[in-house]
Protein backbone atom coordinates (compact mmCIF):
# COMPACT_ATOMS: atom_id res chain seq x y z
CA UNK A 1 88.91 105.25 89.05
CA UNK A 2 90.98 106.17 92.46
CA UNK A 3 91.00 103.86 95.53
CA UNK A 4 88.57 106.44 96.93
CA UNK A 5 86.48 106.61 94.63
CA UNK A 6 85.56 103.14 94.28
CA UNK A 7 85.60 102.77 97.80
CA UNK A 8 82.73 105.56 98.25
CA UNK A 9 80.93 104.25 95.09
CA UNK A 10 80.74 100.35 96.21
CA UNK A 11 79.41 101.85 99.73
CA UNK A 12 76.49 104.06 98.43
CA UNK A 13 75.28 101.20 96.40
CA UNK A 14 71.78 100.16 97.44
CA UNK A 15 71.50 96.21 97.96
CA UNK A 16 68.59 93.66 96.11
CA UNK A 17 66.15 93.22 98.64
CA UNK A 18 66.50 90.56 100.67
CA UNK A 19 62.81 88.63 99.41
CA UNK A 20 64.72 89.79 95.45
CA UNK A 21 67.66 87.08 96.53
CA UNK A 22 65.56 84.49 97.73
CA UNK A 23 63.86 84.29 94.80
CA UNK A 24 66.65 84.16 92.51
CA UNK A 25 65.10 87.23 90.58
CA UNK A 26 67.79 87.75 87.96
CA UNK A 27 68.34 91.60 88.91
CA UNK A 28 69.56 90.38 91.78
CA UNK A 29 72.66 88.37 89.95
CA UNK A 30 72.69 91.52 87.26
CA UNK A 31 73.47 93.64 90.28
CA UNK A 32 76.61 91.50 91.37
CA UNK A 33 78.03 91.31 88.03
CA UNK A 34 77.46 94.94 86.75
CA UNK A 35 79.12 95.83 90.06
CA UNK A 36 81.79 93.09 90.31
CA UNK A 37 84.84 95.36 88.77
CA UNK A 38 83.74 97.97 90.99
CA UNK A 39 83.81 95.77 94.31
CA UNK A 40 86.72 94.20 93.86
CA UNK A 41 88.46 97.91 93.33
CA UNK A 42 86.68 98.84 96.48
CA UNK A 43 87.93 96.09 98.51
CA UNK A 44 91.59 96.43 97.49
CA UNK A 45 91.04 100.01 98.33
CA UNK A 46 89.89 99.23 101.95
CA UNK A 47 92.67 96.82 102.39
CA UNK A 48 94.94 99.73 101.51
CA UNK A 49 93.32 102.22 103.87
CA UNK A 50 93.60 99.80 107.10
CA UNK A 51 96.93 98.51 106.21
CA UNK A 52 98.25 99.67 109.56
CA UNK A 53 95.59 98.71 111.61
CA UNK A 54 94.49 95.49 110.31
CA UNK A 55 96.26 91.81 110.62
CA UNK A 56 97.02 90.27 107.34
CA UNK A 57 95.56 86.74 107.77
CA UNK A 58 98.09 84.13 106.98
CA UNK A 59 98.92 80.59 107.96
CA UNK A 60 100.26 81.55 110.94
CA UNK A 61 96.45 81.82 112.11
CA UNK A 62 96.45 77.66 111.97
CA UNK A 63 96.86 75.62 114.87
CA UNK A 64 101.01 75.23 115.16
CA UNK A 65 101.11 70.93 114.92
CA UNK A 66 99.37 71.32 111.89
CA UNK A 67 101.28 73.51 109.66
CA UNK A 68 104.43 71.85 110.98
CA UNK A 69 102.91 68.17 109.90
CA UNK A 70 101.81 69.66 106.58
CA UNK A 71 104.93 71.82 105.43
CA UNK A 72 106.91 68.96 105.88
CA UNK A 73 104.56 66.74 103.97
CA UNK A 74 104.92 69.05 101.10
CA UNK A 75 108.59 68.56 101.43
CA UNK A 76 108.47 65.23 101.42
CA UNK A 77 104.97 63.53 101.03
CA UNK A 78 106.61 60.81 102.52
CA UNK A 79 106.01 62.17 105.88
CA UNK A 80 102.06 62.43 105.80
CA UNK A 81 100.91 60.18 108.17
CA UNK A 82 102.04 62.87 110.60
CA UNK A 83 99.12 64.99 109.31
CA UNK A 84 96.94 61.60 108.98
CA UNK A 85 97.80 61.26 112.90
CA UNK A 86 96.52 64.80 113.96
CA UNK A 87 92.37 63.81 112.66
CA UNK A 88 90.70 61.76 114.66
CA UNK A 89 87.95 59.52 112.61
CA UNK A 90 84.70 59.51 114.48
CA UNK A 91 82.65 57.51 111.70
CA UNK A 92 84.18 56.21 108.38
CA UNK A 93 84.08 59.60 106.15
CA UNK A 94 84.14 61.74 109.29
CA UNK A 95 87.54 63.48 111.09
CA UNK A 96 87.96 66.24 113.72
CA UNK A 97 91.12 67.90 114.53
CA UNK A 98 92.05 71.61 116.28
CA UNK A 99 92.50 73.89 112.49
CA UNK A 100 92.81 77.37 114.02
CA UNK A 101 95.47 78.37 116.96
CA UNK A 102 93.46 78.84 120.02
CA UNK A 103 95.67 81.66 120.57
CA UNK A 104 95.28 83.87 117.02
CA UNK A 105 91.48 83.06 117.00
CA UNK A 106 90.71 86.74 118.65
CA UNK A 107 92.99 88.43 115.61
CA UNK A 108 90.99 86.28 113.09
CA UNK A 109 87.61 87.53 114.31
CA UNK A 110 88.71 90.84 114.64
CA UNK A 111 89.83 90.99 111.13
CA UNK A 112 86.55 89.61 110.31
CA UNK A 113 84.15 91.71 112.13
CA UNK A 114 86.53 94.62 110.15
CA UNK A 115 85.08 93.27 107.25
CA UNK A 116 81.35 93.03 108.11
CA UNK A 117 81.40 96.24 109.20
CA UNK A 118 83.14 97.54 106.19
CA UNK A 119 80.33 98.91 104.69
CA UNK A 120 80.83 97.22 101.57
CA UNK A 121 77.93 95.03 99.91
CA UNK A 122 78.47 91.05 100.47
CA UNK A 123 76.46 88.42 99.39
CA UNK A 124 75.08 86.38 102.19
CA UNK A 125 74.67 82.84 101.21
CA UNK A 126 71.10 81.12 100.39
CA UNK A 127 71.31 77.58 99.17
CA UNK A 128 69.91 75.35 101.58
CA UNK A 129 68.56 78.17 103.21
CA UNK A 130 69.64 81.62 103.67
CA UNK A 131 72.01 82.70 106.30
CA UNK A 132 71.96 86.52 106.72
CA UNK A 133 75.35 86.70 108.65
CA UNK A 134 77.22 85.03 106.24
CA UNK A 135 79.29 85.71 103.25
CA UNK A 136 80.80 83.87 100.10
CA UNK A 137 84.38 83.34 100.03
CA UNK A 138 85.12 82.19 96.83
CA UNK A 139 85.60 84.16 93.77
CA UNK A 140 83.43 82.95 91.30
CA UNK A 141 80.39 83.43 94.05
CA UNK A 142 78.29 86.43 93.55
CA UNK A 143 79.49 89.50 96.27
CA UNK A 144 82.48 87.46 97.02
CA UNK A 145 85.28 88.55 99.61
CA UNK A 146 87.31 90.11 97.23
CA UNK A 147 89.70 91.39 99.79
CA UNK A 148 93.14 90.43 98.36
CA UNK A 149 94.70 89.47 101.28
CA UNK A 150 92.21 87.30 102.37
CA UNK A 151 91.80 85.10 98.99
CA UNK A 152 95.56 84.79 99.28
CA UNK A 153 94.61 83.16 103.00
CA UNK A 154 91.97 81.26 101.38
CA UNK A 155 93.69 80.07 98.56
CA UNK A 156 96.44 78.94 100.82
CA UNK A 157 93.61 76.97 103.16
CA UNK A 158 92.31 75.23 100.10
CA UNK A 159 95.83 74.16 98.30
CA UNK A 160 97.76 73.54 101.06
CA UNK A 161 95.52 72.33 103.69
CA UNK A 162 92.65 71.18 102.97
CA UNK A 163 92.81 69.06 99.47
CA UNK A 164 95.75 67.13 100.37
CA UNK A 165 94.43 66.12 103.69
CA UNK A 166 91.36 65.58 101.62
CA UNK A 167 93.19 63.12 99.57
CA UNK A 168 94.76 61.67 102.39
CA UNK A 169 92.06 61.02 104.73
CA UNK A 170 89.01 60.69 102.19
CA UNK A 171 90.82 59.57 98.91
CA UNK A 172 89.02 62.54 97.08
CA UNK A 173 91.63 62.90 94.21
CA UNK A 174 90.49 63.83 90.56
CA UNK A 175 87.24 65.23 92.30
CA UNK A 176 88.86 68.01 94.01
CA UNK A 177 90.23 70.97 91.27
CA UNK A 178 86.98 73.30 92.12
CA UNK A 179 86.63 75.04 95.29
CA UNK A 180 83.82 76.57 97.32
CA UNK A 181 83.03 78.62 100.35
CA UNK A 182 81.34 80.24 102.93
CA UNK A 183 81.09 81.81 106.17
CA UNK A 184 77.91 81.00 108.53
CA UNK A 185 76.11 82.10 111.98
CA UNK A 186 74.11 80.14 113.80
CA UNK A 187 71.83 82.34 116.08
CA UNK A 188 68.85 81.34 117.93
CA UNK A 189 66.78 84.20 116.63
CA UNK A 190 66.92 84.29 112.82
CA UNK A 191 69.01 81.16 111.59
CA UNK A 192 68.99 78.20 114.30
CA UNK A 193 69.36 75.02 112.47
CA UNK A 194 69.63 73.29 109.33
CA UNK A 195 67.54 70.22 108.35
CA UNK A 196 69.47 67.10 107.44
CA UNK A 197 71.29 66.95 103.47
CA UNK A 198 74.39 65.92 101.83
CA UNK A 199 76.92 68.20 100.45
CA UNK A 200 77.39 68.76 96.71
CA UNK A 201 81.18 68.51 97.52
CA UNK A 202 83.52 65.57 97.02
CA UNK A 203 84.85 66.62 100.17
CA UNK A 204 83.82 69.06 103.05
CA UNK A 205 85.53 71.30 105.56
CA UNK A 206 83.68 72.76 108.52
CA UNK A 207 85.81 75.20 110.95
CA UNK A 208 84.74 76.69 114.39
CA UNK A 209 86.04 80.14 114.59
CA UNK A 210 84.35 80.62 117.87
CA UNK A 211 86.53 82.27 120.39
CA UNK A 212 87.27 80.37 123.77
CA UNK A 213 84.70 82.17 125.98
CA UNK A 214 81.97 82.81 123.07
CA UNK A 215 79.80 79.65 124.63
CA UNK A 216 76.38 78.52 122.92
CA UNK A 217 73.81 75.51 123.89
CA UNK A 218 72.30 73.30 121.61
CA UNK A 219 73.38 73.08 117.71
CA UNK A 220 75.07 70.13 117.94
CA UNK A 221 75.69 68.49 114.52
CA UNK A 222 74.03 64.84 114.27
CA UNK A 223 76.44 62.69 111.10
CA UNK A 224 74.84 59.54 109.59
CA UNK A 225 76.99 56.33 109.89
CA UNK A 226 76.09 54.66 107.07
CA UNK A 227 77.34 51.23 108.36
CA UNK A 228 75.57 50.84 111.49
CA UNK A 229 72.52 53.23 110.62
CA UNK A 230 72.76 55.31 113.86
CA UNK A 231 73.51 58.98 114.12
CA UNK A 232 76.99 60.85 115.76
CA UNK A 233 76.01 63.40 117.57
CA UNK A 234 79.29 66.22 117.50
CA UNK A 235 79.84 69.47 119.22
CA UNK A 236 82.03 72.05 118.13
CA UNK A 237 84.88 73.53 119.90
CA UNK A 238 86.68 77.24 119.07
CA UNK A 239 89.01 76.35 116.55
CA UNK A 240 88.69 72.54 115.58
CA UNK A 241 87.40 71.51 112.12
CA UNK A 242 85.46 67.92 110.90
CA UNK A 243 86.31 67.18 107.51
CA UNK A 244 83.80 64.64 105.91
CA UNK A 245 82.57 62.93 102.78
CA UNK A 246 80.21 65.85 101.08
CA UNK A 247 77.88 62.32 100.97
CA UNK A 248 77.70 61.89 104.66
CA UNK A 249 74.05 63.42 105.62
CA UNK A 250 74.12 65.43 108.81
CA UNK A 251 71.89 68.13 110.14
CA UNK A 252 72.14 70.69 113.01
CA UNK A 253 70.28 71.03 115.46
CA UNK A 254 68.72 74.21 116.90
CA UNK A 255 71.20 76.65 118.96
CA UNK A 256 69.37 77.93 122.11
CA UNK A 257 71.86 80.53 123.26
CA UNK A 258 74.83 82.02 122.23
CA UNK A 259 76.24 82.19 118.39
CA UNK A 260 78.05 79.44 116.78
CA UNK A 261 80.70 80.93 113.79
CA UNK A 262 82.00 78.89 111.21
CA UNK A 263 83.97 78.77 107.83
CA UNK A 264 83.02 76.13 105.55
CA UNK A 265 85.03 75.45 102.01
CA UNK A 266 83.87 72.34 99.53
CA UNK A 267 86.01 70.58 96.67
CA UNK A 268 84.49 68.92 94.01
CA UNK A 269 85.56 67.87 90.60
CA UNK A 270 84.50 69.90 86.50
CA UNK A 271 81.79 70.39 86.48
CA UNK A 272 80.53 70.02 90.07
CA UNK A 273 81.21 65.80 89.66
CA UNK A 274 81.54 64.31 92.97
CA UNK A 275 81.91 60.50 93.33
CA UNK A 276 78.84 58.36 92.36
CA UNK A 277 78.18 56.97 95.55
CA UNK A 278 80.18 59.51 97.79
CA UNK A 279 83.85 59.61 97.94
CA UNK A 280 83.79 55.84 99.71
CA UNK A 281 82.99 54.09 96.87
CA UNK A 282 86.19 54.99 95.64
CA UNK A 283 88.78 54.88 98.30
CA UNK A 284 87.95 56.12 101.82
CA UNK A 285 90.87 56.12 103.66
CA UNK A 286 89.90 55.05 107.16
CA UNK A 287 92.50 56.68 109.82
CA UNK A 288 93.54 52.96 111.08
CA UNK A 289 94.42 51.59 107.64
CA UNK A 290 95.91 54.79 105.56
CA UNK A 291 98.69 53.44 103.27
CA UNK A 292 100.73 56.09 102.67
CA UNK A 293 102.43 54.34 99.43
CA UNK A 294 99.63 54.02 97.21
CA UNK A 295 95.44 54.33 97.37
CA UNK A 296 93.72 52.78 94.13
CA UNK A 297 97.60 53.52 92.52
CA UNK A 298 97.27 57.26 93.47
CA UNK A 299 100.67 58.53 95.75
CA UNK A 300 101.42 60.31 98.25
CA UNK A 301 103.72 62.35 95.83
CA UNK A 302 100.28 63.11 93.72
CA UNK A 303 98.79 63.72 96.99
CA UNK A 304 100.60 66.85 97.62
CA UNK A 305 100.08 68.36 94.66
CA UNK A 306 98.08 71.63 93.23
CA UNK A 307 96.02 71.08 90.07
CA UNK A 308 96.34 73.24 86.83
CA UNK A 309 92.23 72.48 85.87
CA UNK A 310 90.91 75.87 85.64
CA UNK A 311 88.15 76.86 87.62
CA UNK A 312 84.56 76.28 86.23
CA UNK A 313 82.56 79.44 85.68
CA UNK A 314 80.04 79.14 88.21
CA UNK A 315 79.79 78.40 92.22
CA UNK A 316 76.94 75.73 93.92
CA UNK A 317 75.05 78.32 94.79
């Protein structure tokens, strides 16, 4: 089949019904796999036809201190309580630090409002609850982003970034070799809030991709501190990220005005195991005492590592 042809055939197809997906009727998952070859032809093909139009997301896209703290902890793992130093901890299991570069957000959303408007079918995601301005990320999700370039980006975010830090900062290693995630909108007149819940994730990364003068009211996040049973309330700015325990419960609150856009990517061990407990029952690392040397005999050397576990089958939801 030609570029152009898959590309025409992936955009006349006609989408389960939206009441189909919430009820899990298994057309609805028949429909994503008959038409997974076909999808993934078609988004290749689209790449191709806005090559010259179209940034190629990369790690340049990440804030500058960042990727300068993290290459040169996967030079020399030695080195990574440079990246320790950039998170601030605002509860034991809970960091914030500025992920994006203010100043490549713009190209970012641009390339992603190419894609909504791409005409191709994407999954929204429904698990908690559905969020109809969403999409899946990862490739073993139904109606994934199977843009090429883009699950190059996002396989870069999640080996690079975002499991070593996870290791560092949360002590998440041996539950982190699967990955998971999503895109989300918060908008105040179809999906506002989302009750309190824990993560099935060892580990969880949240990322504001609002640009600088996209402003909303309310949705503030509330996280549970387990050791003094009171709730941190957090706000989130264009471009930072909070990285917490998938065991932390939080909730967010209703958004008034505006739109609030995020990325959020999970790891979690075969077989979706997470820590019994939560990842502090087996070595949170809180930002004041992070040994770089050792963490229940685990290295920084094994830190900054990639794992060869294949990936399970099947996505959270």
């Amino acid at each position: 089949m030609t570029n152009n042809k898959a590309l025409a055939q992936a955009r006349a197809l006609s989408l389960p019904s939206l009441q189909a997906a919430l009820q899990r009727e298994a057309s609805v998952s028949l429909f994503w796999k008959n038409n997974r070859e076909l999808l993934e032809d078609a988004w290749a093909a689209w790449e191709f036809e806005n090559k010259d139009s179209l940034l190629i997301p990369d790690e340049s896209l990440l804030d500058p201190r960042l990727r300068k703290a993290v290459n040169e902890a996967w030079e020399n793992p030695e080195k990574e309580q440079a990246v320790a130093n950039l998170w601030e901890e605002i509860i034991p299991g809970v960091y914030v630090a500025q992920f994006f570069d203010i100043d490549r957000l713009a190209d970012f959303r641009k390339y992603l409002e190419a894609i909504a408007n791409s005409q191709i079918p994407k999954r929204a995601p429904y698990g908690i609850q559905l969020n109809r301005y969403g999409i899946m990320l990862d490739p073993r999700s139904e109606g994934h982003l199977a843009a090429p370039n883009f699950q190059a980006f996002y396989n870069a975010l999640m080996d690079r970034y975002m499991r070593p830090i996870s290791r560092l900062l949360l002590g998440t290693y041996g539950y982190d070799n699967q990955t998971f995630g999503f895109s989300i909108q918060y908008n105040p007149d179809k999906d506002k809030e989302l009750h309190a819940h824990t993560d099935a994730s060892a580990a969880t990364l949240n990322i504001n991709i609002n640009l600088p003068d996209e402003t909303f009211t309310g949705s503030q996040v509330d996280f549970h501190d387990k050791t003094t049973g009171k709730a941190v309330q957090t706000v989130f700015e264009p471009g930072k990220a909070i990285i917490h325990s998938g065991s932390v419960p939080h909730a967010t609150h209703p958004i008034t005005s505006g739109q609030r856009n995020n990325l959020v990517v999970w790891l979690y061990g075969d077989r979706m195991q997470i820590p019994r407990g939560g990842v502090s029952s087996y070595g949170n690392l809180s930002h004041s005492s992070l040994n770089v040397e050792a963490t229940e005999n685990i290295t920084a050397r094994q830190r900054w590592t990639v794992p060869n576990a294949p990936k399970d089958t099947f996505a959270p939801f």
